[in-house]
C-alpha atoms as a PDB file:
ATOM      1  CA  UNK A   1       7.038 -63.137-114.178  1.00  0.00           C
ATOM      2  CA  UNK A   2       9.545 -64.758-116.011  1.00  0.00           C
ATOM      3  CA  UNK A   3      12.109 -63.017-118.033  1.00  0.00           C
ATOM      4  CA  UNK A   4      10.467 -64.424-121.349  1.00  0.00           C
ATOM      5  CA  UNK A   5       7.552 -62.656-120.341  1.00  0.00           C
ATOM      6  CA  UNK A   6       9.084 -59.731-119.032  1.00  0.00           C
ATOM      7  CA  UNK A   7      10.755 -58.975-122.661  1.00  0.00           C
ATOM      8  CA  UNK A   8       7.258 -59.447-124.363  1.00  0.00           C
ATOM      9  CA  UNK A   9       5.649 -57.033-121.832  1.00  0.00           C
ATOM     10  CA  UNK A  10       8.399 -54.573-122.677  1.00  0.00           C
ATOM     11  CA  UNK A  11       7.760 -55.172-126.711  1.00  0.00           C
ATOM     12  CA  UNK A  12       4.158 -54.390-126.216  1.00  0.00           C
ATOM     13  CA  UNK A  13       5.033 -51.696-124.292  1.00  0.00           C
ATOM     14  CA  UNK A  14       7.506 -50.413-126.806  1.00  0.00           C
ATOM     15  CA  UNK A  15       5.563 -50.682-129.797  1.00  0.00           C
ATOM     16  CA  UNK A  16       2.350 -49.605-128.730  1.00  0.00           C
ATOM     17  CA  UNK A  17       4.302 -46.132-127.924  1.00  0.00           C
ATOM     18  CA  UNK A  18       6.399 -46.277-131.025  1.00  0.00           C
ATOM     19  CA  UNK A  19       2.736 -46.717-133.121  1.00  0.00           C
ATOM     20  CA  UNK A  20       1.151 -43.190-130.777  1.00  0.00           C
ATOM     21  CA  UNK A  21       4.602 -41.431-131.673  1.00  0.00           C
ATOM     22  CA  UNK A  22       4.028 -41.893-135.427  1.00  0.00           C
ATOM     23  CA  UNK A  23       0.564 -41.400-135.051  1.00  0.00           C
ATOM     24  CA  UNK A  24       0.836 -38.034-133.805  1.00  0.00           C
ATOM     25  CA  UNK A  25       3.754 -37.133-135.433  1.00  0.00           C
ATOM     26  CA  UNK A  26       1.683 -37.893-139.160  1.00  0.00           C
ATOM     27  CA  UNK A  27      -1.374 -35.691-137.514  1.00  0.00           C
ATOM     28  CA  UNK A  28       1.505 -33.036-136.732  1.00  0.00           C
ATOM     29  CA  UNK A  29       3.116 -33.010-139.919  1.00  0.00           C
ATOM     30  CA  UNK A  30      -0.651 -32.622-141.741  1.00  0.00           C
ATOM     31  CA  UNK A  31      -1.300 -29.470-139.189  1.00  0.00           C
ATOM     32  CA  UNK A  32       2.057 -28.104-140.417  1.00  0.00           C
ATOM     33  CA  UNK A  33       1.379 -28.111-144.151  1.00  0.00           C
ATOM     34  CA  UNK A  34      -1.921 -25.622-142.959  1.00  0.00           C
ATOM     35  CA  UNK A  35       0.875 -22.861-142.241  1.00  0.00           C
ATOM     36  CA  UNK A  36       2.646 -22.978-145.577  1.00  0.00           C
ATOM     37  CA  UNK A  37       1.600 -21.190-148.515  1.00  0.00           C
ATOM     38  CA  UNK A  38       0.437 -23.260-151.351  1.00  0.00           C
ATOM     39  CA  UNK A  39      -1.542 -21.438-154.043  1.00  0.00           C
ATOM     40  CA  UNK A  40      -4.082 -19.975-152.364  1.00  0.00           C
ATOM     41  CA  UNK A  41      -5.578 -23.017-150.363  1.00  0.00           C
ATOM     42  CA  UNK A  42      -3.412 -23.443-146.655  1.00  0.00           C
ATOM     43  CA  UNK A  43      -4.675 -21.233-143.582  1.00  0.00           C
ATOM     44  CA  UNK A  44      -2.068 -19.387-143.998  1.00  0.00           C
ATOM     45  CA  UNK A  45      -2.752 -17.860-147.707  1.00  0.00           C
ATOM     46  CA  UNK A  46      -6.010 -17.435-146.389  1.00  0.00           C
ATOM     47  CA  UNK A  47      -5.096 -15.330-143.583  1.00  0.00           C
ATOM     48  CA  UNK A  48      -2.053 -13.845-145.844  1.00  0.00           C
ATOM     49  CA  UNK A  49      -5.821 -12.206-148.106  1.00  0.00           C
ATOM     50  CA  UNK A  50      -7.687 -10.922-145.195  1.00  0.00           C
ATOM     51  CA  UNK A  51      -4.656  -9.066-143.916  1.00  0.00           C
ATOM     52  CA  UNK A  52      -4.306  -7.538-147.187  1.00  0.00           C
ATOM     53  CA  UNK A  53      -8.037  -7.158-147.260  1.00  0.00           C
ATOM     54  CA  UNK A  54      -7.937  -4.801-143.907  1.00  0.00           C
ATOM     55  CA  UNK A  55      -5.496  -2.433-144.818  1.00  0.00           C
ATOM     56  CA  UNK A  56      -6.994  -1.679-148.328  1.00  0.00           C
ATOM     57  CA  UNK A  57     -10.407  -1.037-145.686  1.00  0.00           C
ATOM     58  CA  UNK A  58      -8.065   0.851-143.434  1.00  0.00           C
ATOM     59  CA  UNK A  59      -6.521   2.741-146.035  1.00  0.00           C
ATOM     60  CA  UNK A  60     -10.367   3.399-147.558  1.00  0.00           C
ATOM     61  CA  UNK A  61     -11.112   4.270-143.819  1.00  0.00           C
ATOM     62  CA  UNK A  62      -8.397   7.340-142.795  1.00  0.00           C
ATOM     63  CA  UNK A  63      -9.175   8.717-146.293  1.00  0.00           C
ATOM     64  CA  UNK A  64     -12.735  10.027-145.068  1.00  0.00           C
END
């Protein structure tokens, strides 16, 4: 190959990775925002009300 080609190979090469970086770094990011507290909507206010949830049943529980 000639060195032409070579640096096209390498462009290909480079963007291709630099488009799967940003790619998964976006899908990342979105997975992220699941852990954050936003008003009652993420994963984690969810979880955040069924911890609360267990000790009021735990609490209910040892009083018997």
């Amino acid at each position: 190959m000639t060195a032409p080609e070579w640096a096209g190979f390498a462009a290909g090469i480079t963007t291709t990775l630099i488009g799967l970086l940003a790619g998964f770094r976006w899908l990342v990011k979105g997975w992220l925002n699941e852990l954050l507290p936003n008003g009652g909507k993420s994963l984690k206010d969810q979880v955040t009300r069924l911890e609360q949830r267990l000790d009021e049943l735990i609490i209910v529980i040892n009083r018997k």
